[in-house]
Protein backbone atom coordinates (compact mmCIF):
# COMPACT_ATOMS: atom_id res chain seq x y z
CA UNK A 1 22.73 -27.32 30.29
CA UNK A 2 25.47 -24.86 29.24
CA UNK A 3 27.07 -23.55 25.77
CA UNK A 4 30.30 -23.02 25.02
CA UNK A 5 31.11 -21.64 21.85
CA UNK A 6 33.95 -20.98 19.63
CA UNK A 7 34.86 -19.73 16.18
CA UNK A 8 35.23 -16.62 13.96
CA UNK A 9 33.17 -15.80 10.62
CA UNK A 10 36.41 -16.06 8.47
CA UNK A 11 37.87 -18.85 10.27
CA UNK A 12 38.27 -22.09 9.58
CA UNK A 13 34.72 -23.28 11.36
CA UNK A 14 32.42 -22.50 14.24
CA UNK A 15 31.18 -24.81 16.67
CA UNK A 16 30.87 -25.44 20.51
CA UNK A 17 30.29 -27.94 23.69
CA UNK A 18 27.25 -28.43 25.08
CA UNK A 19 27.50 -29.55 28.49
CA UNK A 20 24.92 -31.00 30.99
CA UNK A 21 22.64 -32.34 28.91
CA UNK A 22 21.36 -36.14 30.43
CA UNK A 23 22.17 -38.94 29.10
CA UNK A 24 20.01 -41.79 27.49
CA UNK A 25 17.99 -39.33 24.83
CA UNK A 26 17.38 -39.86 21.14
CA UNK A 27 19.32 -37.43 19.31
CA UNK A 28 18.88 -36.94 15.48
CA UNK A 29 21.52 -35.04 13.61
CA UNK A 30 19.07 -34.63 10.48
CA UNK A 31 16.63 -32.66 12.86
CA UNK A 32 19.44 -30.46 13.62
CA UNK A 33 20.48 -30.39 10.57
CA UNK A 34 17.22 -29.05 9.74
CA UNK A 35 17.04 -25.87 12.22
CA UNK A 36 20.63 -25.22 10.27
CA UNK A 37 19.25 -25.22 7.22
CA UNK A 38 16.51 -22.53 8.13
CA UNK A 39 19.07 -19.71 9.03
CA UNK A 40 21.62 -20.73 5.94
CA UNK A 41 22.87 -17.42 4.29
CA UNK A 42 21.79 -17.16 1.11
CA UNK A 43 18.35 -18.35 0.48
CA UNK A 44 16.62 -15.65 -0.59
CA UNK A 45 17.25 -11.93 -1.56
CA UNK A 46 16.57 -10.60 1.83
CA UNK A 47 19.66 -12.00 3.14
CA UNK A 48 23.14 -12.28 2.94
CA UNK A 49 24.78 -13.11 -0.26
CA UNK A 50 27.46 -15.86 1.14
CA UNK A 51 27.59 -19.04 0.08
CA UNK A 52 27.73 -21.98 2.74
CA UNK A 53 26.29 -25.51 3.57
CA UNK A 54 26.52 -25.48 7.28
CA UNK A 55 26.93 -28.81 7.64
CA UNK A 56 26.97 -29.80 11.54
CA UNK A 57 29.30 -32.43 12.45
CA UNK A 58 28.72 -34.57 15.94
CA UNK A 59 32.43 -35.44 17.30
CA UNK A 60 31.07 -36.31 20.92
CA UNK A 61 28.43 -36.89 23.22
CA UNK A 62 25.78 -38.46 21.20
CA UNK A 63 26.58 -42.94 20.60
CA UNK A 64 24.35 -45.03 18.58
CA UNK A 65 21.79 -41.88 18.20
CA UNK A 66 21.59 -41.32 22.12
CA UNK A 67 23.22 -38.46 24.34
CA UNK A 68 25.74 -40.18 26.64
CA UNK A 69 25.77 -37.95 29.04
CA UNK A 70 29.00 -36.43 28.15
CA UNK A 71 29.65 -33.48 26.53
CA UNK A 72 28.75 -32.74 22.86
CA UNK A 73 31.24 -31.42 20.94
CA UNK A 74 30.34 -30.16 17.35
CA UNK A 75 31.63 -28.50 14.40
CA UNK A 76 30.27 -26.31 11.38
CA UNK A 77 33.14 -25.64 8.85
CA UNK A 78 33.38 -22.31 7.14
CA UNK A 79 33.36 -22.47 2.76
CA UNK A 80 32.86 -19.13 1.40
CA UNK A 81 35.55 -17.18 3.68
CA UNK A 82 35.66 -14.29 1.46
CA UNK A 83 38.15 -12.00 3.90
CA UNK A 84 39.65 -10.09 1.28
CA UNK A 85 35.81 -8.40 0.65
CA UNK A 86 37.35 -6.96 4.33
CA UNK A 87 40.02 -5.16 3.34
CA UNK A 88 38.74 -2.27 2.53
CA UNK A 89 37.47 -1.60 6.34
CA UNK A 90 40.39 -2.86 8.55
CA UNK A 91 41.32 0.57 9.16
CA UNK A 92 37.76 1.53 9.70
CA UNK A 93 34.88 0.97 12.61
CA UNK A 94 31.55 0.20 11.31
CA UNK A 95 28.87 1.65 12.82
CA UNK A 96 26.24 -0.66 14.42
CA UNK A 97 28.44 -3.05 14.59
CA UNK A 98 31.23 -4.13 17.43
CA UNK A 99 33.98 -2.84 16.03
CA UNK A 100 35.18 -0.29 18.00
CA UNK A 101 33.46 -2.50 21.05
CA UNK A 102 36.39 -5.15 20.11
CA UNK A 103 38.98 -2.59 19.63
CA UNK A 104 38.72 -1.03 23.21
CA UNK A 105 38.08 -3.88 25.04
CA UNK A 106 41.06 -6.48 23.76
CA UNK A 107 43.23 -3.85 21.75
CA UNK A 108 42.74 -5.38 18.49
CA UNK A 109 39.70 -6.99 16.11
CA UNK A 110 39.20 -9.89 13.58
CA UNK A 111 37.75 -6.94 10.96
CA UNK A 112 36.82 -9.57 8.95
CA UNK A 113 33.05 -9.71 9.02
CA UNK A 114 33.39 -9.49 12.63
CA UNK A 115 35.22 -12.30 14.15
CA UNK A 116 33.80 -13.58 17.16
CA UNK A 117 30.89 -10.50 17.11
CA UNK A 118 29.72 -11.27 13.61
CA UNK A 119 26.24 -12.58 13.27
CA UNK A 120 27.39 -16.20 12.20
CA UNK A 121 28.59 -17.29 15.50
CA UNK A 122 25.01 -17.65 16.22
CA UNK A 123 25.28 -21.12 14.51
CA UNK A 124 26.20 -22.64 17.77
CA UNK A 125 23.03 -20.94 19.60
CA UNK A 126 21.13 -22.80 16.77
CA UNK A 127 22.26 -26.35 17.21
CA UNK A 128 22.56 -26.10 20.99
CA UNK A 129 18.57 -25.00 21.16
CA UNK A 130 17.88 -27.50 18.33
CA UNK A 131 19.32 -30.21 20.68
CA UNK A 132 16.96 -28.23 23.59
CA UNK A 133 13.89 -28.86 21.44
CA UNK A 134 14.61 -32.76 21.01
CA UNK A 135 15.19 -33.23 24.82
CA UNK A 136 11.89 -30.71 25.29
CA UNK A 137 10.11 -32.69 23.04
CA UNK A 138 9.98 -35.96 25.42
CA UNK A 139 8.28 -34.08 27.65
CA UNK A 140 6.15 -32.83 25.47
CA UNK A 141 6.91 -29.51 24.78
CA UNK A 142 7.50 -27.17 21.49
CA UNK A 143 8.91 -24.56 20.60
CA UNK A 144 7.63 -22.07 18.01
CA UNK A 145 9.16 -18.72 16.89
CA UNK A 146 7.79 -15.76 14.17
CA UNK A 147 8.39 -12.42 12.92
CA UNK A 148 6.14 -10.41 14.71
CA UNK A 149 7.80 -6.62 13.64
CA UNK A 150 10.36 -5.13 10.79
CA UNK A 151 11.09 -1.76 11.33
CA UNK A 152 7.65 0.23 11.56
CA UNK A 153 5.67 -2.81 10.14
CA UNK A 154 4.21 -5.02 12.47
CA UNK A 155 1.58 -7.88 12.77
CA UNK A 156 -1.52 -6.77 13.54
CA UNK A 157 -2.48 -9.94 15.36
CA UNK A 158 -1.05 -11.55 18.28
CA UNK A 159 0.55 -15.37 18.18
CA UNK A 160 -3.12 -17.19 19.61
CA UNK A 161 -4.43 -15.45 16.42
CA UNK A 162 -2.82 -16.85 13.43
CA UNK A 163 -1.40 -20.19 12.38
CA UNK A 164 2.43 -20.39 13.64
CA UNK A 165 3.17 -22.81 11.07
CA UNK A 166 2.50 -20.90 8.17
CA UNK A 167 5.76 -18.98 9.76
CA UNK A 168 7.41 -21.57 7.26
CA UNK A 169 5.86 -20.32 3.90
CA UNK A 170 8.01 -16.75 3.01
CA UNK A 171 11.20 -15.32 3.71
CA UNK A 172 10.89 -13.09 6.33
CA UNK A 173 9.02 -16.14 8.46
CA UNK A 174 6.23 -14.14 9.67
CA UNK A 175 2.65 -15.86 9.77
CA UNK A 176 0.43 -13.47 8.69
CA UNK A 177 0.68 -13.01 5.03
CA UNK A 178 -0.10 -9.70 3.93
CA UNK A 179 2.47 -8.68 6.55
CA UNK A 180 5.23 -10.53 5.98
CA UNK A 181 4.84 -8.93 2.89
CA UNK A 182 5.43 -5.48 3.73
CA UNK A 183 8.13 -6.49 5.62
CA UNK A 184 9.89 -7.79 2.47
CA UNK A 185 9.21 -4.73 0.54
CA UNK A 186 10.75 -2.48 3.43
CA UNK A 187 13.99 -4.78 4.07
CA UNK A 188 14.28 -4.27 -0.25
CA UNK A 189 13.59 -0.83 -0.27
CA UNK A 190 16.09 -0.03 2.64
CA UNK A 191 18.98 -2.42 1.15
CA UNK A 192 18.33 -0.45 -2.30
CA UNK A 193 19.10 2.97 -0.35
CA UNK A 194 22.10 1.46 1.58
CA UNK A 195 20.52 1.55 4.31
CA UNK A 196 19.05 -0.53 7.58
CA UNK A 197 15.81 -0.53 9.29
CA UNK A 198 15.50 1.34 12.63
CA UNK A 199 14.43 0.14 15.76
CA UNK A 200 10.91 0.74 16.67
CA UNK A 201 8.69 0.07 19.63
CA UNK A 202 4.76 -0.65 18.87
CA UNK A 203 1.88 -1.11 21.40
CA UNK A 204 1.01 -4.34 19.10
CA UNK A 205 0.14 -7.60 20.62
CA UNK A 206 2.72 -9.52 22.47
């Protein structure tokens, strides 16, 4: 099971092959669809502004609702290409970011939002592991995730503690409550200052 992904943030789309995956499984593009819809930008103040739908379209692999064995080829066109919000940096390396990474390695950089290092091309990681989960699930295995840690605020509990589910009720998709929101008030209070949270390392639960 291999991923193959290619695209810019300011191109026309993202999107990838996913090879190896066996044929003869029920595939559902809405359950996809869904994972998509939980990183869209946009959603709430605590993360980026742009605009898109991130709609995921199937062009191969998958007949009738069941993987064929073949490759699956997708696609997730880009709306809100805003590359003139760029301009301003082109001559300039962010820091934090690849930039200068992109620069030294292939002798020039998409500077807008990143190109191929910008955060968005993580769409295809998120529909190939959404197709993982389905194939997973016949065997019967899931997959949760959770915010455990933002910056110096961390859960106090570990995962066997708390309800993973309840991941799904606030922004920041951490279970426990009162953290989650603490960790919204620092990601405000750092994006009022300009600024970004550091990296920290806690002895807190695994």
């Amino acid at each position: 099971y291999t991923l193959t992904s290619f695209g810019e943030s300011h191109g026309e789309a993202l999107g990838g092959v996913i090879d190896g995956c066996p044929a003869g499984f029920p595939l559902s593009v809405d359950e996809i669809q869904y994972e998509l819809d939980r990183r869209r930008p946009g959603q709430s103040s605590v993360t980026t502004s742009r605009t898109e739908e991130d709609r995921v379209e199937i062009l191969s692999g998958v007949f009738e609702g069941v993987t064929t064995g073949s490759p699956i080829g997708f696609i997730v066109r880009n709306k809100d290409q805003r590359s003139r919000d760029y301009d301003e940096i082109k001559d300039l390396f962010r820091p934090s970011h690849a930039d200068y990474t992109m620069q030294a390695k292939y002798g020039i950089r998409d500077y807008r939002g990143g190109g191929r290092s910008s955060a968005r091309e993580h769409i295809a990681r998120v529909v190939a592991g959404a197709v993982a989960k389905q194939v997973l699930a016949v065997y019967g295995i899931s997959i949760q995730a959770y915010t455990s840690q933002v910056g110096p605020v961390v859960m106090p509990w570990s995962y066997q503690e708390v309800e993973l589910e309840r991941a799904e009720e606030n922004i920041v998709r951490c279970p426990d409550m009162e953290t989650a929101e603490k960790m919204i008030a620092l990601i405000r209070e750092v994006r009022d200052q300009g600024d970004s949270c550091l990296l920290y390392t806690s002895d807190a639960a695994d």
